[in-house]
Protein backbone atom coordinates (compact mmCIF):
# COMPACT_ATOMS: atom_id res chain seq x y z
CA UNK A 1 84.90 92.91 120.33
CA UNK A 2 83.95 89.89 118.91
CA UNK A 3 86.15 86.86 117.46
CA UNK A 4 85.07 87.95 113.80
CA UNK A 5 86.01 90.96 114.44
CA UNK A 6 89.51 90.81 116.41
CA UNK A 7 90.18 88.40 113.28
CA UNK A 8 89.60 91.02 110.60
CA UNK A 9 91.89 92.91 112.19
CA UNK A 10 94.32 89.88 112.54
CA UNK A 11 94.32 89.52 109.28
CA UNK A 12 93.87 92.89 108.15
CA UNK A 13 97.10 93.57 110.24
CA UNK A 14 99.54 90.81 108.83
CA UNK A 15 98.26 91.12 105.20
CA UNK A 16 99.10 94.94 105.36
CA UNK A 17 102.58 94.05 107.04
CA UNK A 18 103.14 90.82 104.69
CA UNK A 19 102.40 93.39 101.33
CA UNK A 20 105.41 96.01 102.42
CA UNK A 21 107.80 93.33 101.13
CA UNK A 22 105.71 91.94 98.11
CA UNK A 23 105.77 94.91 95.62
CA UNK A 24 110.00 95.47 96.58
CA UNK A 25 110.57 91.29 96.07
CA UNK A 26 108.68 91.53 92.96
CA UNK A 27 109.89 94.83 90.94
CA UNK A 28 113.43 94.98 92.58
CA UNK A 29 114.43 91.08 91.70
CA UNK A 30 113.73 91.89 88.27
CA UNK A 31 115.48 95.60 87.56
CA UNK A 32 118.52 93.71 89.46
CA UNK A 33 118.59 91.23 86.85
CA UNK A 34 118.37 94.31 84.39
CA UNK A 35 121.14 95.60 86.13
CA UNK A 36 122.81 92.51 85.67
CA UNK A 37 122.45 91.95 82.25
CA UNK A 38 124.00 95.37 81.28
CA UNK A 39 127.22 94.22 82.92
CA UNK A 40 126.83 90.73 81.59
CA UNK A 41 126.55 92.37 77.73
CA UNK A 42 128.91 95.20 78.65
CA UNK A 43 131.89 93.89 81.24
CA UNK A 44 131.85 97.38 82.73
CA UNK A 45 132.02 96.63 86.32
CA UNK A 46 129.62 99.66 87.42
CA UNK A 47 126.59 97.89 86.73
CA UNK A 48 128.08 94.45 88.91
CA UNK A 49 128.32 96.65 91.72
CA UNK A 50 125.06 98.35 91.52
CA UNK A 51 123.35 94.43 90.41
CA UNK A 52 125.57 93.65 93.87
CA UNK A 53 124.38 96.57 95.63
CA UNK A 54 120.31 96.37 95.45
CA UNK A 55 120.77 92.51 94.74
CA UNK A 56 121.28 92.80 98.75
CA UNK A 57 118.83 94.78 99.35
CA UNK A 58 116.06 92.38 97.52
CA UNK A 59 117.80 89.92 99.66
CA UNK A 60 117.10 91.12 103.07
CA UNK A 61 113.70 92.21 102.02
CA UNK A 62 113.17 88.49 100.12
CA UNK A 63 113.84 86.40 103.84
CA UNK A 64 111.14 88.60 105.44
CA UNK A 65 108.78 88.83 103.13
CA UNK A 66 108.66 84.96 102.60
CA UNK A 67 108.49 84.55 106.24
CA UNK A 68 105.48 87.50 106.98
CA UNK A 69 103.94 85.68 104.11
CA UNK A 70 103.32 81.74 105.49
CA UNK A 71 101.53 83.21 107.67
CA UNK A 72 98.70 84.07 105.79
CA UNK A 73 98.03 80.39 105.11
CA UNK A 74 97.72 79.21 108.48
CA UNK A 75 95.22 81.61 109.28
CA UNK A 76 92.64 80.67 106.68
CA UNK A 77 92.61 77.41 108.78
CA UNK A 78 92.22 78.68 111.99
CA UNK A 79 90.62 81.82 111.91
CA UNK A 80 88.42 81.45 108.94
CA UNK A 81 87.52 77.94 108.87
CA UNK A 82 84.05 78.71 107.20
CA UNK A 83 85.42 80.50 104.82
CA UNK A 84 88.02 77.86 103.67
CA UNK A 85 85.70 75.09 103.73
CA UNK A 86 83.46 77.19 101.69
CA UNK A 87 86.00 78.56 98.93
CA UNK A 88 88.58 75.60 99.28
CA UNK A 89 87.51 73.87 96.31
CA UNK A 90 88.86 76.85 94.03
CA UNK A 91 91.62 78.44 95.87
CA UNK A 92 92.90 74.89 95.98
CA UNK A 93 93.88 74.96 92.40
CA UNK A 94 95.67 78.45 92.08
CA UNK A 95 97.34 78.10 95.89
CA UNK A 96 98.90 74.53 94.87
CA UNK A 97 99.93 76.37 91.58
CA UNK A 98 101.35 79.20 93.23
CA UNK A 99 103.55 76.78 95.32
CA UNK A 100 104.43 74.32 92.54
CA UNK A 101 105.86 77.12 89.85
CA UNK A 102 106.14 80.38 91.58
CA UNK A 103 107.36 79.45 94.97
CA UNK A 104 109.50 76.18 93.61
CA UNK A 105 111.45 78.80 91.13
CA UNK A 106 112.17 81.37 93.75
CA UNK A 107 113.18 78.91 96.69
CA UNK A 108 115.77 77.18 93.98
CA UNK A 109 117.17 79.95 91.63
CA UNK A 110 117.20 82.30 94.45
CA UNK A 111 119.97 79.75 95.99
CA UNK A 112 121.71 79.53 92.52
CA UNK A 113 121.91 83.34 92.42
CA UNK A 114 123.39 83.59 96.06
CA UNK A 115 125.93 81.41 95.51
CA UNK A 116 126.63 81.04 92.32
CA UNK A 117 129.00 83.81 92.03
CA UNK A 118 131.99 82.85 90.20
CA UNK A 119 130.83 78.82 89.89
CA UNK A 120 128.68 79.36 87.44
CA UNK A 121 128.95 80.72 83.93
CA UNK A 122 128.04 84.34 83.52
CA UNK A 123 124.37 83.83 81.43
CA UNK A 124 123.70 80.93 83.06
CA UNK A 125 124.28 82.18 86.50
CA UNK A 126 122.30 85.58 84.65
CA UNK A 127 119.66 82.82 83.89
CA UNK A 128 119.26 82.40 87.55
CA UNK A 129 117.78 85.62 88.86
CA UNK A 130 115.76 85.83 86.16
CA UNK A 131 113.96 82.65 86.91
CA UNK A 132 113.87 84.29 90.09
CA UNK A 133 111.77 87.20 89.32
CA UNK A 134 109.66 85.51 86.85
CA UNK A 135 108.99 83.19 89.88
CA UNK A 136 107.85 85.78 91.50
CA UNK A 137 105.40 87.76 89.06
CA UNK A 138 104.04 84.20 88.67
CA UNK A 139 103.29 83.90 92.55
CA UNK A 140 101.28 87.43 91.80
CA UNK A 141 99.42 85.90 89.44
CA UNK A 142 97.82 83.06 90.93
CA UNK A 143 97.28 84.87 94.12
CA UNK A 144 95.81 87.84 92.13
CA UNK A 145 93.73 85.23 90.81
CA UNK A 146 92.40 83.67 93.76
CA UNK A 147 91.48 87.29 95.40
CA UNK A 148 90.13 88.53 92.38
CA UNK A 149 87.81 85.83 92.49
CA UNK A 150 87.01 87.15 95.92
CA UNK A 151 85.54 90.58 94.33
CA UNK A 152 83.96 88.31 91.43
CA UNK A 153 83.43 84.84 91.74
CA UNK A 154 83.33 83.34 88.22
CA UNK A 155 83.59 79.74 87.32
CA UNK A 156 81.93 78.32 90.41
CA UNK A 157 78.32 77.01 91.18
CA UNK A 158 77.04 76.26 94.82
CA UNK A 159 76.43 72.30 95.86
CA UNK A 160 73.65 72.72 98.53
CA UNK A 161 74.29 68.66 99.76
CA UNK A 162 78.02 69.65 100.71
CA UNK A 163 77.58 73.65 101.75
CA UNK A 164 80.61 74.78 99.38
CA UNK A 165 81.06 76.36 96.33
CA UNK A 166 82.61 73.90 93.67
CA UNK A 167 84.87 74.71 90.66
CA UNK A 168 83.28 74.50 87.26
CA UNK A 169 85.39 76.43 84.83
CA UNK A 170 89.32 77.05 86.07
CA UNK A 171 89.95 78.94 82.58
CA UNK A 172 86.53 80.91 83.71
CA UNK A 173 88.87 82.07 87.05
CA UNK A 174 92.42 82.72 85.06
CA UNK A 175 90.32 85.40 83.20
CA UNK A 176 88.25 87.05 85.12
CA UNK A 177 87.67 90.40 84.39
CA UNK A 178 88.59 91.59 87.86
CA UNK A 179 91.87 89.75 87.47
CA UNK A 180 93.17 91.29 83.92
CA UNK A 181 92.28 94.62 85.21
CA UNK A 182 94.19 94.12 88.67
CA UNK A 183 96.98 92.40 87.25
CA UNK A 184 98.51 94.95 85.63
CA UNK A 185 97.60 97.66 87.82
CA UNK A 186 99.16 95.57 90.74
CA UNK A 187 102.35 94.83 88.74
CA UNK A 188 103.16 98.53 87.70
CA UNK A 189 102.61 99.90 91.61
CA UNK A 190 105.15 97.29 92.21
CA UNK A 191 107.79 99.08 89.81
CA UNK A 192 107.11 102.46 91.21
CA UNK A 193 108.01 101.30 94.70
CA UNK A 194 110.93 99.99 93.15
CA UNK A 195 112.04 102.54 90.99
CA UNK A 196 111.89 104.84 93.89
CA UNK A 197 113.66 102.95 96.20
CA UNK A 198 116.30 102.81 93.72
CA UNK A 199 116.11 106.39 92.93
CA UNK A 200 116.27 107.91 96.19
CA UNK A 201 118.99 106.02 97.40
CA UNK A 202 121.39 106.29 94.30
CA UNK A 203 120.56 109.77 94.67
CA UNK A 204 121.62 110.42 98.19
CA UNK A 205 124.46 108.83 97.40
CA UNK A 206 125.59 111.12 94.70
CA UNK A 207 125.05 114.02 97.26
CA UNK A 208 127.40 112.34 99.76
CA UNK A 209 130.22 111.69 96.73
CA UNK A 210 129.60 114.82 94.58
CA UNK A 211 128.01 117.76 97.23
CA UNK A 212 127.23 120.00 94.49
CA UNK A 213 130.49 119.54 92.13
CA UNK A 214 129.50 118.73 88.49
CA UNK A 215 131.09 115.42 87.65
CA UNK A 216 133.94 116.61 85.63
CA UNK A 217 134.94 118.65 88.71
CA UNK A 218 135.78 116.04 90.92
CA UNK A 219 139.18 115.01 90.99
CA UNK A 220 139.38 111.76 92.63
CA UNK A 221 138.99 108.58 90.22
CA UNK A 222 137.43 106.61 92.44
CA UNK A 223 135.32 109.38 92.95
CA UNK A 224 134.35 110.33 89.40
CA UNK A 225 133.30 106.51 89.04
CA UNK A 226 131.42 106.24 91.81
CA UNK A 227 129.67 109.46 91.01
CA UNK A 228 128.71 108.48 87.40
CA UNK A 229 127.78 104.85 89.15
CA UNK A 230 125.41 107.09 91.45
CA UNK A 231 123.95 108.90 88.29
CA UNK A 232 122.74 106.46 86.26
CA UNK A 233 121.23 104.75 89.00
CA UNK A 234 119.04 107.58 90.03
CA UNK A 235 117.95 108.21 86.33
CA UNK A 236 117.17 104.82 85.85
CA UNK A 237 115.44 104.57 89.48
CA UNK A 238 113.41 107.50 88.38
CA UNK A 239 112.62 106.59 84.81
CA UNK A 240 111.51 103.48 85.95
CA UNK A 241 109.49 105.34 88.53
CA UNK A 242 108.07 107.52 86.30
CA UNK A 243 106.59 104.83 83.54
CA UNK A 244 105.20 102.52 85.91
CA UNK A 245 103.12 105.35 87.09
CA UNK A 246 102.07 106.09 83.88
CA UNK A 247 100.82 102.47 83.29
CA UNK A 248 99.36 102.40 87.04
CA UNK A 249 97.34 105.29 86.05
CA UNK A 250 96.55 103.73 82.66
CA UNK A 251 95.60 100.63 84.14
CA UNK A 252 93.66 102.35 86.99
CA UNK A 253 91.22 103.57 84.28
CA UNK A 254 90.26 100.51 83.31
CA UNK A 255 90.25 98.54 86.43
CA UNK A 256 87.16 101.65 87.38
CA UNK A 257 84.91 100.58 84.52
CA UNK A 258 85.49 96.94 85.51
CA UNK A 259 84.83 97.47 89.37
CA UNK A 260 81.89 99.51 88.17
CA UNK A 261 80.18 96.59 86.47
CA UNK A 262 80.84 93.68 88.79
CA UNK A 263 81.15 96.21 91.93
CA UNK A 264 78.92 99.16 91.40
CA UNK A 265 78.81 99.30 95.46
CA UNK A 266 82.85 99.83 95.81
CA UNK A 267 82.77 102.11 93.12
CA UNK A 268 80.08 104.65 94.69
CA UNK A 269 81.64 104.34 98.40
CA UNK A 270 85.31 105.05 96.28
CA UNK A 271 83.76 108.49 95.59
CA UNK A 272 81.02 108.91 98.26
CA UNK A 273 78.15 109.07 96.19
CA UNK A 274 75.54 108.63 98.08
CA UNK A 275 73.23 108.85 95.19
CA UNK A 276 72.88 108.12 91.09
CA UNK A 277 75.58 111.04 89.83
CA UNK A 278 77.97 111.39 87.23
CA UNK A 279 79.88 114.14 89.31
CA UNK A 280 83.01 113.14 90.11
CA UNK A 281 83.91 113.84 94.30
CA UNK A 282 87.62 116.00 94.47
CA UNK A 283 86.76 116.03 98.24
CA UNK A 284 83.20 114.97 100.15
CA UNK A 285 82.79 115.23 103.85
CA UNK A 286 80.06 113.36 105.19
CA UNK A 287 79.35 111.84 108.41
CA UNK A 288 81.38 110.12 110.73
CA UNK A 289 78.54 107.02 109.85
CA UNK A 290 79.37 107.12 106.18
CA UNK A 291 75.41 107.44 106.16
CA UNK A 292 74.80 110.96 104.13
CA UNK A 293 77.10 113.82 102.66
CA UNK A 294 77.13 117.07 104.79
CA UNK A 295 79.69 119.29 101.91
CA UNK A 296 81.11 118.38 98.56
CA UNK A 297 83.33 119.83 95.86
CA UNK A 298 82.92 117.75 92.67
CA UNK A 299 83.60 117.89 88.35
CA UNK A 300 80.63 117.47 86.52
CA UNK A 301 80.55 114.43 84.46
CA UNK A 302 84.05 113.03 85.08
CA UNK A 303 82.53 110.00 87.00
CA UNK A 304 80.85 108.57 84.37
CA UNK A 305 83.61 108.42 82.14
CA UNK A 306 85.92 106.73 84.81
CA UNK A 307 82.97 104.83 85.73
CA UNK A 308 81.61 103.71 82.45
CA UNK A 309 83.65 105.31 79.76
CA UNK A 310 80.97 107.89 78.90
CA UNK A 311 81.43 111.72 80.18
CA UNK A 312 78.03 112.35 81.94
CA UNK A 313 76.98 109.10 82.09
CA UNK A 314 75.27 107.88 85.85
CA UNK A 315 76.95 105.45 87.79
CA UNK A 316 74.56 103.94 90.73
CA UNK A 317 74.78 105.74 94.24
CA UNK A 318 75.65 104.05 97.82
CA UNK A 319 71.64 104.52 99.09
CA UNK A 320 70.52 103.45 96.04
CA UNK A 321 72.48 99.97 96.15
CA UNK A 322 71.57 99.34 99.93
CA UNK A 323 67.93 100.33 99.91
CA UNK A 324 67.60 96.70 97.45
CA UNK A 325 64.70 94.26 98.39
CA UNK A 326 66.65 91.89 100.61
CA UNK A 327 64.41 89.13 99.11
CA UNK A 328 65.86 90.07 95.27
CA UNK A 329 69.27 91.11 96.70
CA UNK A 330 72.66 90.01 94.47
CA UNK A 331 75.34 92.10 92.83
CA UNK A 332 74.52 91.75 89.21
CA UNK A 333 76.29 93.18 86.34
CA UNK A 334 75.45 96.00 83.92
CA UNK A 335 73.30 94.01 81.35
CA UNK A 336 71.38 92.33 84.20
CA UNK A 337 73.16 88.65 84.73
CA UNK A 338 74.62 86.93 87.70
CA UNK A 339 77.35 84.96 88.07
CA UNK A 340 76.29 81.34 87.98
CA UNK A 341 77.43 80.94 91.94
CA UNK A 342 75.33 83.81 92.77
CA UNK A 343 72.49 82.52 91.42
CA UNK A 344 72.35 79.06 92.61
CA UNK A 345 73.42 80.42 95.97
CA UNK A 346 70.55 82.94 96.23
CA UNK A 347 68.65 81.69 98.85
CA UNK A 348 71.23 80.52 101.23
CA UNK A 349 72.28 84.21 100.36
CA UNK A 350 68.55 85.94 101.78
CA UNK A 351 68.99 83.87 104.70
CA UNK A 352 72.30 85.04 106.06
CA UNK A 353 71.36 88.85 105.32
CA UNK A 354 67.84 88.64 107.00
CA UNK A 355 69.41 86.77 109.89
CA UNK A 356 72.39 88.78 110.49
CA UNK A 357 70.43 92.33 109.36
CA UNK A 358 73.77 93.23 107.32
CA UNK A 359 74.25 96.34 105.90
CA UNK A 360 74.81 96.28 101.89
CA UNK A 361 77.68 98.84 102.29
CA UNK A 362 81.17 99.45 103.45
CA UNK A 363 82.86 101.77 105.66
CA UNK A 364 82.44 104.27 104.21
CA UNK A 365 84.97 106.95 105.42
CA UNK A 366 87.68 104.11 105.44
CA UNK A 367 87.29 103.62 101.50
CA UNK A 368 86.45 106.74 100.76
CA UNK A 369 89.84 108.25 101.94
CA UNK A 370 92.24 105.12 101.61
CA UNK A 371 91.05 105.50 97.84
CA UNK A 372 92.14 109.63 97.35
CA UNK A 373 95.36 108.51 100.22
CA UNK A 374 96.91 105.72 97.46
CA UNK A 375 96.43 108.19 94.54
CA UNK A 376 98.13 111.10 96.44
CA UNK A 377 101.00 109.34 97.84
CA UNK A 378 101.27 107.50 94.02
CA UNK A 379 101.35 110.97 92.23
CA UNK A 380 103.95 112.50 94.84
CA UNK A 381 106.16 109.36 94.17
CA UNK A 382 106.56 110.53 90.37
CA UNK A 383 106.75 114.05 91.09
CA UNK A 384 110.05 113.06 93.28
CA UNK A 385 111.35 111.14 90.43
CA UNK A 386 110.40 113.91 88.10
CA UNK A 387 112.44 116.55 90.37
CA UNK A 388 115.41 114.09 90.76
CA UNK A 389 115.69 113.81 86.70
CA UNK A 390 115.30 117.93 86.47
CA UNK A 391 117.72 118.04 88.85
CA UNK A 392 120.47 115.81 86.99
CA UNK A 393 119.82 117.68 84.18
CA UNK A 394 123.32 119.64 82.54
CA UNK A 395 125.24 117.61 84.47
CA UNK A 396 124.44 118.92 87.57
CA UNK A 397 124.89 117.07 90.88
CA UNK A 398 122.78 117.31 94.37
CA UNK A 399 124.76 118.60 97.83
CA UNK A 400 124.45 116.38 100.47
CA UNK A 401 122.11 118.14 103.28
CA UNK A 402 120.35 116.88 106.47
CA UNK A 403 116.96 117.62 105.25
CA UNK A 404 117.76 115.82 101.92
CA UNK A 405 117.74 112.58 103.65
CA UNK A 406 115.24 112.76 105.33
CA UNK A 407 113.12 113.69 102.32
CA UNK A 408 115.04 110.47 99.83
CA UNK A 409 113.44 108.18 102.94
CA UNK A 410 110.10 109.46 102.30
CA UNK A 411 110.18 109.34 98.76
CA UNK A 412 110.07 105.20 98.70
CA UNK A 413 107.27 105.38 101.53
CA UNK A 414 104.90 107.23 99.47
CA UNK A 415 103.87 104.26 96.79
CA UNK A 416 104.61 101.86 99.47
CA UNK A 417 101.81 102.97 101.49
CA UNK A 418 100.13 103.72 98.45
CA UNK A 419 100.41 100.29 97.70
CA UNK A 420 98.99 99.57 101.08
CA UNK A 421 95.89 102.11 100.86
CA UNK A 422 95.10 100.49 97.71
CA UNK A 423 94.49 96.69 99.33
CA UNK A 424 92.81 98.47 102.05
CA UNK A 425 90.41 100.34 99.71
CA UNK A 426 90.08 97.00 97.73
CA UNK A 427 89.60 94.50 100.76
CA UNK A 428 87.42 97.22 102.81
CA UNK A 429 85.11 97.78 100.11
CA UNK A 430 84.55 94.36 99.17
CA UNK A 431 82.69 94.15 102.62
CA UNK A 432 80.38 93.06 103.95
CA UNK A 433 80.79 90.22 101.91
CA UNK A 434 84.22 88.17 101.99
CA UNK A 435 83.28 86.67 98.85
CA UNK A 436 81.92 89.61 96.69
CA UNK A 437 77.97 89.31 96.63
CA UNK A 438 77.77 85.41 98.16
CA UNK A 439 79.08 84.51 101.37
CA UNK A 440 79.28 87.53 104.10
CA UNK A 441 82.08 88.25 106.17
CA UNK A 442 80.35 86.95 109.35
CA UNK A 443 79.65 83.82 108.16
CA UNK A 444 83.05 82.87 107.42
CA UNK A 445 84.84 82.93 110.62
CA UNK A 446 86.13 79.78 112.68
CA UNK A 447 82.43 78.87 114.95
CA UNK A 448 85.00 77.29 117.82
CA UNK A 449 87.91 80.20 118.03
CA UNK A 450 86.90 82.52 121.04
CA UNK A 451 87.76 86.24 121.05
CA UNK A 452 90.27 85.63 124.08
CA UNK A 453 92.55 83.19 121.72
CA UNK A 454 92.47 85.50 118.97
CA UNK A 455 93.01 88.30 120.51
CA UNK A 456 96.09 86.80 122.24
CA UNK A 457 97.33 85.45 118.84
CA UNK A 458 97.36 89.05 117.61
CA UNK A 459 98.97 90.10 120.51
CA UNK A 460 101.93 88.03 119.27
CA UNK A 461 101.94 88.65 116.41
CA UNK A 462 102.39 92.65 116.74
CA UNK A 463 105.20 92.35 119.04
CA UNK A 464 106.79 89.49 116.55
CA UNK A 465 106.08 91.88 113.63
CA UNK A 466 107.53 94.76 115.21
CA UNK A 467 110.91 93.68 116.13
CA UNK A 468 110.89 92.07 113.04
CA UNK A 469 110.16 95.18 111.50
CA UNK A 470 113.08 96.82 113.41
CA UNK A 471 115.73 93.94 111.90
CA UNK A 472 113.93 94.21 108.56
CA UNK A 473 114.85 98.68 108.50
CA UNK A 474 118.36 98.07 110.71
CA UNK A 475 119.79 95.56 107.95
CA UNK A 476 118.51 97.21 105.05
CA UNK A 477 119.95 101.30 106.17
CA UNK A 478 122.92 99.47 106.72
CA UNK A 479 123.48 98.04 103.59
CA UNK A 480 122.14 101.33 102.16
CA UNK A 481 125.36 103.33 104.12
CA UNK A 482 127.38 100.81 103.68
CA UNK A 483 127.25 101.86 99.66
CA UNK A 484 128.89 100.59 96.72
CA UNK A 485 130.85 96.62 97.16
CA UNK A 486 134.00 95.64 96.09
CA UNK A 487 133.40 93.64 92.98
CA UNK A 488 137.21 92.29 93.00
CA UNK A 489 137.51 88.68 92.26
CA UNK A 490 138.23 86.76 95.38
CA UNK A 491 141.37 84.65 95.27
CA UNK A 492 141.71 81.03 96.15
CA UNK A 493 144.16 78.87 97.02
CA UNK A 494 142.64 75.64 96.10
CA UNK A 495 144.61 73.59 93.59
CA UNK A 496 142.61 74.20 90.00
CA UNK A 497 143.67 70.97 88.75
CA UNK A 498 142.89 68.76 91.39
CA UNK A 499 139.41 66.84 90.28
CA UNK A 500 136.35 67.48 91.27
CA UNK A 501 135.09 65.26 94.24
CA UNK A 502 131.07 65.07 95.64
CA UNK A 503 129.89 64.23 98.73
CA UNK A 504 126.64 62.69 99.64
């Protein structure tokens, strides 16, 4: 293997890892302060020990993910030097933002939250964590922005005297198409994980505190509490669950028709058509070399409608894109225009295809699957929250069996991985281009990092990754088994009346 390609798989490795932690830091900061806000406006200390309770789980999950997450940074220097010389110019702008609001509200609030327990007043400390969480939907923001500029680069032009693309229209980058329609979709797949991490683990604790007795059975106070504690959390784990799915599916819809007009080649590899169809692909097997379709089960017409919002209507097949005249070669839209980068880059463009002899098309096995893998393991997710509220109904309570944990630990892998298969599909499909239609993915790695140093680097990393991965699951089953906290004030035997004194 090559340098380029040991680094994909650098990179494709610790993005994957870094994105277990970003949809549970973003979705699970802000039902905690939702969660918090009940007990602000209702005193009732159930919901401070369940804001308490998955407040520490965001927590643990918060210090890992910020650390998986630098970095990211340091390898666009070092691995992908070409690439960052070439882009720099626009990420600049929404990476500097990103680190100014998003990161600069998390890093401080975040600190207020922790230890602003009983020092600070009840909204303001509420204030906190919500500044939190907003800091961190913004962070998803302007990196959604600067990727979806990857799949669509809007707002750019090429300057041939210094080799880079240059920003010419940041408003031109906030909305791009790409980003509205991944923006959403990304947010709601971050609720679902959330929801059903909440979900299953409320839930398994009811079966440990209840075993099968309805609620008015059990004759224990404590008990009762804690079960009713244990209840609404699951219903509101699975509710919350069970919407965002609805809006990921929603949003889904529409982020199809857009990746069909700036993308048509992602969208035909998503459902293996290998040629102009409106047939919509429930399973295709075709070669191991993605290069024809041996069997196929399909709905008529269904892919145009996803595709273009017209049942029946064509959408443009995988042989169809690659077989282009190299020499006339761009992604262009629907009505026939190019992005202004793509155009002024056009012949820099012919050069590195004819020199390179890169094929116009994906892997196709990888996208085709990782696609129909993140919709499965999304649609199993709400049919576990579904089956958690039928269960609950009338009262009823779960009993605690071996098999039922195991199942309530799968239940929050299936849209985390779904999460994962989706920035596979979306990253994978992009290719062979690392900037969607302009600069390919060979051309943007570092010319002086050999395949020995890279390889070694990635060597590291795994066996960093891994043990932190082993902290990352000890600390948070722990705090899972360890249950419910003790929300009792703390006493203190300072003198109240003594002033207050500052050191510096």
């Amino acid at each position: 293997m090559d340098a380029q390609l040991i680094a994909r798989w650098q990179f494709g490795i610790t993005t994957i890892y870094h994105f277990f932690f970003v949809p549970i830091t973003i979705a699970l900061s802000m039902l905690v302060a939702v969660m918090q806000t009940i007990w602000v406006k209702t005193s009732n200390d159930r919901y401070l020990k369940l804001t308490k309770f998955y407040g520490n789980l965001f927590l643990i999950n918060f210090a890992l993910g910020v650390v998986t997450g630098i970095v990211q940074e340091f390898q666009f220097g070092m691995n992908w030097s070409e690439y960052s010389r070439f882009v720099g110019d626009i990420f600049g702008a929404p990476l500097a933002l990103e680190a100014l609001i998003a990161f600069f509200l998390e890093s401080t609030f975040i600190g207020l939250w922790i230890f602003g327990w009983d020092r600070l007043p009840k909204k303001i400390h509420l204030a906190t964590i919500y500044l939190t969480a907003f800091g961190t939907m913004i962070s998803a923001v302007f990196i959604l922005a600067a990727n979806s500029w990857m799949q669509n680069p809007v707002g750019a032009s090429y300057n041939p005297q210094t080799r880079r693309a240059e920003l010419t229209d940041f408003g031109a980058v906030l909305t791009n198409p790409v980003l509205k329609a991944t923006l959403l979709h990304q947010l709601s797949a971050c609720y679902v994980v959330a929801g059903a991490i909440i979900a299953a683990t409320a839930f398994w604790h009811l079966s440990k505190v209840a075993n099968g007795r309805r609620t008015t059975a059990i004759t224990d106070a404590g008990e009762v509490e804690d079960a009713r504690t244990w209840r609404w959390a699951t219903k509101f784990g699975a509710w919350v669950l069970i919407a965002a799915g609805a809006v990921t599916m929603i949003s889904a819809d529409y982020q199809g028709k857009v990746m069909t007009d700036v993308q048509p080649m992602k969208m035909a590899s998503a459902e293996g058509a290998y040629y102009k169809t409106s047939d919509f692909s429930l399973l295709t097997i075709g070669k191991l070399d993605g290069s024809q379709e041996i069997f196929a089960i399909k709905i008529p017409g269904l892919l145009g409608f996803l595709g273009n919002g017209k049942w029946g209507s064509t959408i443009e097949g995988i042989n169809n894109l690659k077989n282009v005249d190299l020499n006339e070669y761009t992604y262009r839209r629907k009505d026939g225009t190019q992005t202004s980068l793509q155009s002024s880059y056009a012949e820099v463009l012919r050069g590195h295809i004819a020199k390179n002899g890169i094929k116009l098309q994906p892997n196709i096995p990888v996208t085709y699957w990782s696609f129909r893998i993140m919709i499965t393991l999304g649609m199993i997710a709400m049919a576990a929250g579904l089956v958690m509220l039928i269960w609950l109904a009338r009262d009823r309570n779960p009993r605690h069996m071996r098999w039922l944990t195991l199942v309530l630990v799968l239940v929050p892998l299936c849209p985390l991985f779904a999460n994962s298969f989706g920035w596979l599909f979306t990253e994978m499909g992009r290719q062979p281009w690392i900037v969607a239609g302009v600069l390919p993915t060979t051309e943007a790695v570092s010319p002086g990092v050999s395949a020995a140093s890279v390889f070694t680097s990635v060597a590291v990393y795994t066996l960093i990754y891994g043990a932190l991965a082993v902290v990352e699951v000890g600390l948070f089953f722990k705090a899972i088994r360890k249950g419910l906290p003790d929300v009792t004030p703390a006493t203190t035997d300072k003198d109240e009346d003594a002033p207050l004194s500052f050191a510096y």
